[in-house]
N, C-alpha and C. Protein backbone atom coordinates (compact mmCIF):
# COMPACT_ATOMS: atom_id res chain seq x y z
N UNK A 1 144.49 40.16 101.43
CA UNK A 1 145.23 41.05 102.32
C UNK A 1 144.35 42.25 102.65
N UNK A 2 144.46 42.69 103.74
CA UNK A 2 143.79 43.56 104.33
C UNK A 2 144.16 45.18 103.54
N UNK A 3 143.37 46.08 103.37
CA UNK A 3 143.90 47.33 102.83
C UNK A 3 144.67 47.68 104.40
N UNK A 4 145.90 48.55 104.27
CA UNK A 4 146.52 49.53 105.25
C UNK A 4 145.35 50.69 105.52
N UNK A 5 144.32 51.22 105.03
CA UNK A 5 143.97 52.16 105.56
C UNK A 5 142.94 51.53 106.77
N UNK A 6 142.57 50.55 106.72
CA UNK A 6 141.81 49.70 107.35
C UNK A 6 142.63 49.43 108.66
N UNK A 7 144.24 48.84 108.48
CA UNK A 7 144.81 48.71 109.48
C UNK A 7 145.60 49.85 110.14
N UNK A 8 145.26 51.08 109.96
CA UNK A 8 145.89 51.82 110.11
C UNK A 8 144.34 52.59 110.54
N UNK A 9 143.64 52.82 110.66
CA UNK A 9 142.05 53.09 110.93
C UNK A 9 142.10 52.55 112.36
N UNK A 10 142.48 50.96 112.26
CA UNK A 10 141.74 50.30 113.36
C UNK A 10 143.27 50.42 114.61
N UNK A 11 144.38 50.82 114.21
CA UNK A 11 145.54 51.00 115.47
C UNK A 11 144.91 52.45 115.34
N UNK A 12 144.38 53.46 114.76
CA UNK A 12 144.04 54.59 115.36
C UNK A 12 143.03 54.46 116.67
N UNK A 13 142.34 53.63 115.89
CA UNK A 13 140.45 53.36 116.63
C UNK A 13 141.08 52.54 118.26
N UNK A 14 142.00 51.84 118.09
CA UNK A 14 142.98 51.41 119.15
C UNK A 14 143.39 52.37 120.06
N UNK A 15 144.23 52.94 119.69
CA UNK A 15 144.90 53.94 120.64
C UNK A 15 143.97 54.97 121.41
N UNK A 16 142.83 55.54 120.55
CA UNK A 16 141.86 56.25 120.73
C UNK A 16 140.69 55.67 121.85
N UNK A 17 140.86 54.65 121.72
CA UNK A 17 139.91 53.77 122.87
C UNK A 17 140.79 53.62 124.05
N UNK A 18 141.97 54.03 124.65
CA UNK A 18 143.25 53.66 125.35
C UNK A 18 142.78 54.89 126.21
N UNK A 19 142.70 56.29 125.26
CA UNK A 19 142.12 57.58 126.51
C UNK A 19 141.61 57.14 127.45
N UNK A 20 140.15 56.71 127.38
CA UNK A 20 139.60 56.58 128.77
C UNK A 20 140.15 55.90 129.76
N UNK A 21 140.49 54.84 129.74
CA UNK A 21 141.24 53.98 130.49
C UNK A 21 142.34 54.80 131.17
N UNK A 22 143.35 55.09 130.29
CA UNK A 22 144.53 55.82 130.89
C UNK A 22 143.69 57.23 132.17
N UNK A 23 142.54 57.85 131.21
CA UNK A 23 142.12 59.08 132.41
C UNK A 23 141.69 58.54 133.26
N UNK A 24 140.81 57.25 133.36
CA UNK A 24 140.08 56.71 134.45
C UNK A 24 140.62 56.17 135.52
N UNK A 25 141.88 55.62 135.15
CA UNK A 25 143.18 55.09 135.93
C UNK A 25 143.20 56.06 137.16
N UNK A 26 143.93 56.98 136.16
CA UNK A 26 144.37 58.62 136.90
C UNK A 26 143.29 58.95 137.81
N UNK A 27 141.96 59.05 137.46
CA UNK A 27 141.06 59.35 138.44
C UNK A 27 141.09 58.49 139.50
N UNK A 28 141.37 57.15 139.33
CA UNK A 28 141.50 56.41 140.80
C UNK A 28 142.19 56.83 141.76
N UNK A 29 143.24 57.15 141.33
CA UNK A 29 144.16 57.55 142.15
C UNK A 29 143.95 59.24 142.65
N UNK A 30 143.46 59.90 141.85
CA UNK A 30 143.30 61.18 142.51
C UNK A 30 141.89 61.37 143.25
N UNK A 31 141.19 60.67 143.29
CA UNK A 31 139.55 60.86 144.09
C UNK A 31 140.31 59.79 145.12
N UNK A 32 140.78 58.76 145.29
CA UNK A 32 140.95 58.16 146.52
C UNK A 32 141.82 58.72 147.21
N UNK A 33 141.00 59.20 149.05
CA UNK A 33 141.35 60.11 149.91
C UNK A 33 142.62 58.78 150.38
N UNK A 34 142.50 57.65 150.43
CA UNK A 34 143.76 56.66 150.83
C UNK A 34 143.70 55.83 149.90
N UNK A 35 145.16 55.01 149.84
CA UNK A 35 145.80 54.64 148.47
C UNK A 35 145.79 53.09 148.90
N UNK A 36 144.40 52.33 148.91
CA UNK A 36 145.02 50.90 149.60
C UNK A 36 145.34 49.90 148.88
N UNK A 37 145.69 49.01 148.70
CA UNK A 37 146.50 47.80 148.19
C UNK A 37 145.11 47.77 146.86
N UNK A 38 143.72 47.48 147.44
CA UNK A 38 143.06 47.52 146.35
C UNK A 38 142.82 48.43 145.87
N UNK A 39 142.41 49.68 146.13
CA UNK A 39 143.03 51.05 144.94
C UNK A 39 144.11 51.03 143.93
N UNK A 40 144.87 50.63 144.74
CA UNK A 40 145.74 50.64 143.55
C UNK A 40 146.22 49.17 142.43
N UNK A 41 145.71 48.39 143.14
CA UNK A 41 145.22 46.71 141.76
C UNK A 41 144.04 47.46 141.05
N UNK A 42 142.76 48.30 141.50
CA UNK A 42 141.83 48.69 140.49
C UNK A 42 142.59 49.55 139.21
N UNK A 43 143.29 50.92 140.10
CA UNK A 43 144.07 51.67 139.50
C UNK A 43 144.73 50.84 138.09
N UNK A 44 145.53 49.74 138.63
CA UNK A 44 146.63 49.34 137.74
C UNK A 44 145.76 48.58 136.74
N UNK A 45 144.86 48.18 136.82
CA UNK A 45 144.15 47.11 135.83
C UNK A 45 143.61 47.88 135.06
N UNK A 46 142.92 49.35 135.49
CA UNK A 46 142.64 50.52 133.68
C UNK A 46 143.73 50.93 133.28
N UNK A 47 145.31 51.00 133.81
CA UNK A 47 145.93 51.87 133.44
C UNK A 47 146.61 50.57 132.41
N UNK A 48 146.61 49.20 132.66
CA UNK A 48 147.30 48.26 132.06
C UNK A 48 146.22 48.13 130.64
N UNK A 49 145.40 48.00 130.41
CA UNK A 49 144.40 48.00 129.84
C UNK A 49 144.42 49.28 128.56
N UNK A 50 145.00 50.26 129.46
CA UNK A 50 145.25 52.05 128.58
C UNK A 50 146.72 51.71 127.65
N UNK A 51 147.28 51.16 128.81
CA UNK A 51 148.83 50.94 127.97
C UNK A 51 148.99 49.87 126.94
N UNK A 52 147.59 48.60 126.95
CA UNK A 52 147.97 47.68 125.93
C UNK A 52 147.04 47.97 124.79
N UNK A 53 146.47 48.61 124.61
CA UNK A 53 145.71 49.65 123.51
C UNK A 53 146.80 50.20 122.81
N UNK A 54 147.35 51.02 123.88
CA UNK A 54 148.07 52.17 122.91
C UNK A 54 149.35 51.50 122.45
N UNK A 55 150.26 50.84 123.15
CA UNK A 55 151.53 49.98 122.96
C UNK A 55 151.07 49.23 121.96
N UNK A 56 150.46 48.23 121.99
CA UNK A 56 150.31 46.85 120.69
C UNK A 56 150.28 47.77 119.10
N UNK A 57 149.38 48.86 118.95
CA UNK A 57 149.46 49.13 117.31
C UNK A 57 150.64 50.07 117.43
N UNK A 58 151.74 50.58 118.22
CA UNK A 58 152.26 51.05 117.87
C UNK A 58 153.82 50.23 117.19
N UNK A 59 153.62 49.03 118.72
CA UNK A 59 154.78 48.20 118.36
C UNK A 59 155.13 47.28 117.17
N UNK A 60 153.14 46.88 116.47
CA UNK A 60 153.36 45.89 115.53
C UNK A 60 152.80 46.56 114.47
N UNK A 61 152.54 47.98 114.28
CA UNK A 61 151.71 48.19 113.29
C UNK A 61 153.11 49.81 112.63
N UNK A 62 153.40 51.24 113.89
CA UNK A 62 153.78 51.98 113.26
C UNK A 62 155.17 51.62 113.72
N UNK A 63 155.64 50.79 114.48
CA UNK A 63 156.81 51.64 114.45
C UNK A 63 157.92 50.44 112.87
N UNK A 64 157.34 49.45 112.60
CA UNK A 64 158.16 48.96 111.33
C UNK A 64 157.53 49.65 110.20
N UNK A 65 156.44 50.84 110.23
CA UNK A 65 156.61 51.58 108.72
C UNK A 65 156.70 52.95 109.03
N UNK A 66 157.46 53.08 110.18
CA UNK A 66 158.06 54.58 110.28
C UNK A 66 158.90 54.70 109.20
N UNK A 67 160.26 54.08 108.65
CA UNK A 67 160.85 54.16 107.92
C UNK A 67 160.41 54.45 106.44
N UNK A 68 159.39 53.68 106.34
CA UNK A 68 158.74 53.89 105.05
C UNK A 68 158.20 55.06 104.80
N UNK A 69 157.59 55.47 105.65
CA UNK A 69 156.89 57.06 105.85
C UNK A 69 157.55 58.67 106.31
N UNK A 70 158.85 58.71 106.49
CA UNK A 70 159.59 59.78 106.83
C UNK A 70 158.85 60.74 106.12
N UNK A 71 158.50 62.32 106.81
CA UNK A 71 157.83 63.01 106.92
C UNK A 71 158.34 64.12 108.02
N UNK A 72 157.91 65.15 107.48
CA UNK A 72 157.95 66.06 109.14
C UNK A 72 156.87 65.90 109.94
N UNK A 73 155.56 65.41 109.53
CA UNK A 73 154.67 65.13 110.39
C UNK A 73 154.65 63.92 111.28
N UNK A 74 155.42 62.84 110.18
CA UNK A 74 155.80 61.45 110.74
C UNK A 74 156.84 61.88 111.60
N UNK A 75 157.86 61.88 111.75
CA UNK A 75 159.13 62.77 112.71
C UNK A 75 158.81 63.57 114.02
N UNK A 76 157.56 64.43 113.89
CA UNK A 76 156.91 64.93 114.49
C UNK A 76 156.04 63.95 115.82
N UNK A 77 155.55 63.46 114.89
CA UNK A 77 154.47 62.16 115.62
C UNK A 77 155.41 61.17 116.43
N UNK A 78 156.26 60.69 115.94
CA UNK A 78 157.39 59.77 116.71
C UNK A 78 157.70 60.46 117.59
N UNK A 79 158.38 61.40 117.63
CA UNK A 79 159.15 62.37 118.92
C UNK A 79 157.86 62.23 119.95
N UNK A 80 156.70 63.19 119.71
CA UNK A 80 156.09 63.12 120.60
C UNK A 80 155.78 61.76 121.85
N UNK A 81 155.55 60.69 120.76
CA UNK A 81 155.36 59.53 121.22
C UNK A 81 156.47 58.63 121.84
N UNK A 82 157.69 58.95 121.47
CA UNK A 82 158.94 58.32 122.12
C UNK A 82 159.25 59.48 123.47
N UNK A 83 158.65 60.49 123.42
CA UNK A 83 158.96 61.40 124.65
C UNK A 83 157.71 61.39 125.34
N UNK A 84 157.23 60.77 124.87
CA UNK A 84 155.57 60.45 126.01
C UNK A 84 156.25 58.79 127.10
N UNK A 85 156.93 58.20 126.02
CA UNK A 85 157.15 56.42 126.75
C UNK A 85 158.46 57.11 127.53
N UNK A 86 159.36 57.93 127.59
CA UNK A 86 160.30 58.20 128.28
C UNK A 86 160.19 58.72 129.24
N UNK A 87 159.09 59.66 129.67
CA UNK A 87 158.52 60.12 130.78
C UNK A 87 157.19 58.99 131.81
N UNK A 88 157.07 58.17 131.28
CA UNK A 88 156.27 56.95 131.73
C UNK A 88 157.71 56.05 132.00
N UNK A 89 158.92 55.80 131.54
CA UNK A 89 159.74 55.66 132.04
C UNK A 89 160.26 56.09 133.29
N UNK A 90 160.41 57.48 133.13
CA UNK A 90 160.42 58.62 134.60
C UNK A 90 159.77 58.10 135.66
N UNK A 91 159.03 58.25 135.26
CA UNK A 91 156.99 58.27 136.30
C UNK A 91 157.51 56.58 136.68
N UNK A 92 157.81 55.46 136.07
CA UNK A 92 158.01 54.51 136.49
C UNK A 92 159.20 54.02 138.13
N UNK A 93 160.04 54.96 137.78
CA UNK A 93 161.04 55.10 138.97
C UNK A 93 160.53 55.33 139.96
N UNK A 94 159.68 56.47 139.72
CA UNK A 94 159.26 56.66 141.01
C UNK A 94 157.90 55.57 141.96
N UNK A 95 157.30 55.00 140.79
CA UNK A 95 156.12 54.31 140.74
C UNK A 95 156.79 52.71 141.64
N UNK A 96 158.06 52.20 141.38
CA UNK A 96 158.78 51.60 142.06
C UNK A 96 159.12 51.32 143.05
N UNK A 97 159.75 52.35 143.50
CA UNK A 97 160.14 52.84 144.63
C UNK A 97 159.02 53.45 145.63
N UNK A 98 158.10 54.20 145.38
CA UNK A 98 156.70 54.08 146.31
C UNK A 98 156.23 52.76 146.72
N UNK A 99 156.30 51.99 146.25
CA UNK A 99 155.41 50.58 145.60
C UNK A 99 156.19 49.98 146.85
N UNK A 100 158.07 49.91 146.88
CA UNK A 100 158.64 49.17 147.35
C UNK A 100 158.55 49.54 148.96
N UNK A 101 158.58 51.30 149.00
CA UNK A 101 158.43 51.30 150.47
C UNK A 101 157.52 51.33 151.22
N UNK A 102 156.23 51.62 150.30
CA UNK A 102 154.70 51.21 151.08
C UNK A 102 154.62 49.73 151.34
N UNK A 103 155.34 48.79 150.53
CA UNK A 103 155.24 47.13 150.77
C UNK A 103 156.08 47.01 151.97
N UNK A 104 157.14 47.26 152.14
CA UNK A 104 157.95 47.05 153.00
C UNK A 104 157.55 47.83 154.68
N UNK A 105 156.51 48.82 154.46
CA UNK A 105 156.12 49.47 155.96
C UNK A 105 154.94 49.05 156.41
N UNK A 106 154.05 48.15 155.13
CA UNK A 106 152.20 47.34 155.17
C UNK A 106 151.66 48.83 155.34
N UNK A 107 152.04 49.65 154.10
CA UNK A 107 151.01 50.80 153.98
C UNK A 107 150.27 50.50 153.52
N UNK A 108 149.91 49.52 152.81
CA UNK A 108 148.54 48.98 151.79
C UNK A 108 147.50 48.34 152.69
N UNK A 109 148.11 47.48 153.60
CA UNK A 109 147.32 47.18 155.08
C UNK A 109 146.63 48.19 155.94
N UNK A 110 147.99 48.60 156.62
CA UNK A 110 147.43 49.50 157.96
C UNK A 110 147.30 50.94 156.89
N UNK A 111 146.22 51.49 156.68
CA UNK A 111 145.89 52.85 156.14
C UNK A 111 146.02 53.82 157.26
N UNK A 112 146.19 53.93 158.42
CA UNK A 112 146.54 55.22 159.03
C UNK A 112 148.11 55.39 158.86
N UNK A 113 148.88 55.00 157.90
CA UNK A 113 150.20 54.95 157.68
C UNK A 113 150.37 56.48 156.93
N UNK A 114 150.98 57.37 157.56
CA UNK A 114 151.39 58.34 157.25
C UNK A 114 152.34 58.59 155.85
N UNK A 115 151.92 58.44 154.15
CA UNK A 115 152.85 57.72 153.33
C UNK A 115 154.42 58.82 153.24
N UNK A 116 154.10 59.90 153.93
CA UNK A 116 155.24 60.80 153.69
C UNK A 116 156.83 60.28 154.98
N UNK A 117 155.82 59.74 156.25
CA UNK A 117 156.37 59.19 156.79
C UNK A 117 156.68 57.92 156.98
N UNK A 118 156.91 57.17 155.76
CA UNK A 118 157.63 56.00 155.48
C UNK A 118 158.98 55.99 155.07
N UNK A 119 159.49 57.10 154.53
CA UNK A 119 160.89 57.20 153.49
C UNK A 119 160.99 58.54 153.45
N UNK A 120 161.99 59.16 153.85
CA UNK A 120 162.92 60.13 153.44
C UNK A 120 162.48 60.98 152.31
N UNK A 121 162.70 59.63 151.03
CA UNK A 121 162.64 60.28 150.01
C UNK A 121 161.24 60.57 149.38
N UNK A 122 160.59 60.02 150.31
CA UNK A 122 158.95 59.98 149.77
C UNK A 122 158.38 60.70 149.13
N UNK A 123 158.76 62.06 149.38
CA UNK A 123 158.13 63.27 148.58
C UNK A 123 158.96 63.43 147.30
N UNK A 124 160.46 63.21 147.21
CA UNK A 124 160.87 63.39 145.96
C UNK A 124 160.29 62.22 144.72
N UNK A 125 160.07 61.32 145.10
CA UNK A 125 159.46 60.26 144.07
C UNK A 125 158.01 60.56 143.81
N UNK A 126 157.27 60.69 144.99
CA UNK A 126 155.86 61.08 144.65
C UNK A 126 155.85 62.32 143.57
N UNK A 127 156.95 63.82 143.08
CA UNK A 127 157.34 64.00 142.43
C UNK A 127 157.17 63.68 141.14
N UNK A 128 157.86 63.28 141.09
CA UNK A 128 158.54 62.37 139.57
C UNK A 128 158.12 61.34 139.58
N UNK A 129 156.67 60.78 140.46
CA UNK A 129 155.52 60.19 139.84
C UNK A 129 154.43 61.51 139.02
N UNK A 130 154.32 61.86 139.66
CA UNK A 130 153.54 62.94 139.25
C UNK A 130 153.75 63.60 138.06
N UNK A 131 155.48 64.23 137.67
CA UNK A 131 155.99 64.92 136.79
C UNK A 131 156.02 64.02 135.62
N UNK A 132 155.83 62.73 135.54
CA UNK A 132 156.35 61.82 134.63
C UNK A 132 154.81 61.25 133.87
N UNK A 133 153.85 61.37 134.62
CA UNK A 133 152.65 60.65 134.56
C UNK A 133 151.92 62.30 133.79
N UNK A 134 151.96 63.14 134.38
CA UNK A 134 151.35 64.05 133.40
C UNK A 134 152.16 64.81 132.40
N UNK A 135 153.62 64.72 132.19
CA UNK A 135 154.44 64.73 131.21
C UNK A 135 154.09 63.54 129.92
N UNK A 136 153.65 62.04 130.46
CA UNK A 136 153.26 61.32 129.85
C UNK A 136 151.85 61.75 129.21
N UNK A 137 150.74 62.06 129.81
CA UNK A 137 149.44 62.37 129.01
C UNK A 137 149.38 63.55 127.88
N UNK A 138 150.50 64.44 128.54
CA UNK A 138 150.56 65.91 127.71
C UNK A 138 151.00 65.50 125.81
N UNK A 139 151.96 64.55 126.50
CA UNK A 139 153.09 64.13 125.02
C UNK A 139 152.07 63.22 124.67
N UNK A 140 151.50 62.64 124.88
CA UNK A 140 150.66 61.31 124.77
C UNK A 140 149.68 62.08 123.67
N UNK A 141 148.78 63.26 124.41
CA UNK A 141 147.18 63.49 123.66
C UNK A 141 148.45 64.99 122.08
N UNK A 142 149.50 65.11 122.44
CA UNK A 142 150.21 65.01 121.64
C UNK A 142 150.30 64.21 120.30
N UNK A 143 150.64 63.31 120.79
CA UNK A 143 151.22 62.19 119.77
C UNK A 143 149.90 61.87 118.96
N UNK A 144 148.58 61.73 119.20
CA UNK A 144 147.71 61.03 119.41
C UNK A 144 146.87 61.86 118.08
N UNK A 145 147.41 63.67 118.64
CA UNK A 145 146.66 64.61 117.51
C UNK A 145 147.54 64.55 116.37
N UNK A 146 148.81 64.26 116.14
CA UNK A 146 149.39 64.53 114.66
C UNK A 146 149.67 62.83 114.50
N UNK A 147 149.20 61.88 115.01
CA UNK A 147 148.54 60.74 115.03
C UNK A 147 147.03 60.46 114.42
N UNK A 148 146.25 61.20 114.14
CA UNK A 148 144.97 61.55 113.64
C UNK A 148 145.53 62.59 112.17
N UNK A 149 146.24 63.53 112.28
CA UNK A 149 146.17 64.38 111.23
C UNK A 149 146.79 63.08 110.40
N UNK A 150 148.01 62.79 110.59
CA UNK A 150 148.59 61.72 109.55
C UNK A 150 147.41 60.73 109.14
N UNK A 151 146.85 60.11 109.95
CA UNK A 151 145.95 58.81 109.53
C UNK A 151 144.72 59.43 108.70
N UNK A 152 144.18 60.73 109.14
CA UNK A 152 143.36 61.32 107.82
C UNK A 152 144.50 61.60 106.72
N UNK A 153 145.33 62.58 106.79
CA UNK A 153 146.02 62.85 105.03
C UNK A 153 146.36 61.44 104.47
N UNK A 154 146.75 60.22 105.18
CA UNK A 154 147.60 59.91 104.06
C UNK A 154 146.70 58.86 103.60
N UNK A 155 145.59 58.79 105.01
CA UNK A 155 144.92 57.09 104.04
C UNK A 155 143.21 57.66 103.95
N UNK A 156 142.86 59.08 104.30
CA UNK A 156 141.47 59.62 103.94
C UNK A 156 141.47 61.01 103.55
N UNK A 157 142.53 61.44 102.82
CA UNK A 157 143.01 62.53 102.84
C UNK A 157 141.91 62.68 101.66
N UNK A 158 141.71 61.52 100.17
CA UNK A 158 140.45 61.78 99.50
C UNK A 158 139.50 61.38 99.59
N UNK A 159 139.00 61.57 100.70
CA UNK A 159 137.28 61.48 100.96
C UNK A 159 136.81 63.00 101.59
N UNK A 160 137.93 63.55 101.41
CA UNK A 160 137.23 65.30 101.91
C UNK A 160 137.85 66.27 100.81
């Protein structure tokens, strides 16, 4: 059997390799002056890539020995991280609904498509893409630091 500090090392070394991806994502989308069908398949393929890093050790590794570990730092670390996936929840609504009315007007096609002038609501979702996606990184590099303090105290806490 594997030691836990080993598997608990390597969902850190996991999640920690998920940063770039997730920022590099983000940069696609903010350096491209237009948002075309392939911008945003490049976009989605680092950001899918960011999310299955960080999702897989959390789903099969912390969240069945949260219980075991109650803590204020553990308590701490969860919140952050369940209020990082709830705002990527957020950010998802809106991520939807852009998605649905740029498909439905061939904004991904014709790029002189005005995206504010597709929908009404265009600006409120672009919004709460926005509010949800950097609500997500804030809680995220959050989670990530008392995600590191825990994984040094409890499984390298004596090697310093």
């Amino acid at each position: 059997m594997v030691d836990e500090s080993v598997i608990a090392a390597l969902a850190g070394l996991s999640v920690t390799a998920s940063f770039p991806f997730l920022l590099y994502g983000a940069w696609i989308m903010i350096d491209a002056e237009t948002v075309s069908w392939n911008v945003l398949m490049r976009h989605l393929r680092y950001i899918v890539v960011g999310l299955v890093l960080t999702t897989t050790p959390i789903v099969t590794w912390m969240i069945p020995r949260v219980l075991e570990q109650v803590s204020g730092m553990a308590i701490l670390h969860a919140f952050f991280g369940v209020q990082a996936y709830a705002l990527l929840a957020f950010a998802l609504t809106g991520i939807v609904r852009i998605f649905q009315a740029k498909r439905n007007a061939d904004a991904y096609e014709d790029l002189d498509v005005d995206i504010d002038e597709i929908h009404e609501d265009m600006g409120h979702w672009r919004k709460r893409l926005r509010a949800g996606v950097a609500g997500f990184m804030i809680l995220w590099l959050c989670a990530w630091v008392t995600g590191l303090y825990r994984l040094f105290t409890l499984h390298f806490g004596s090697l310093f």
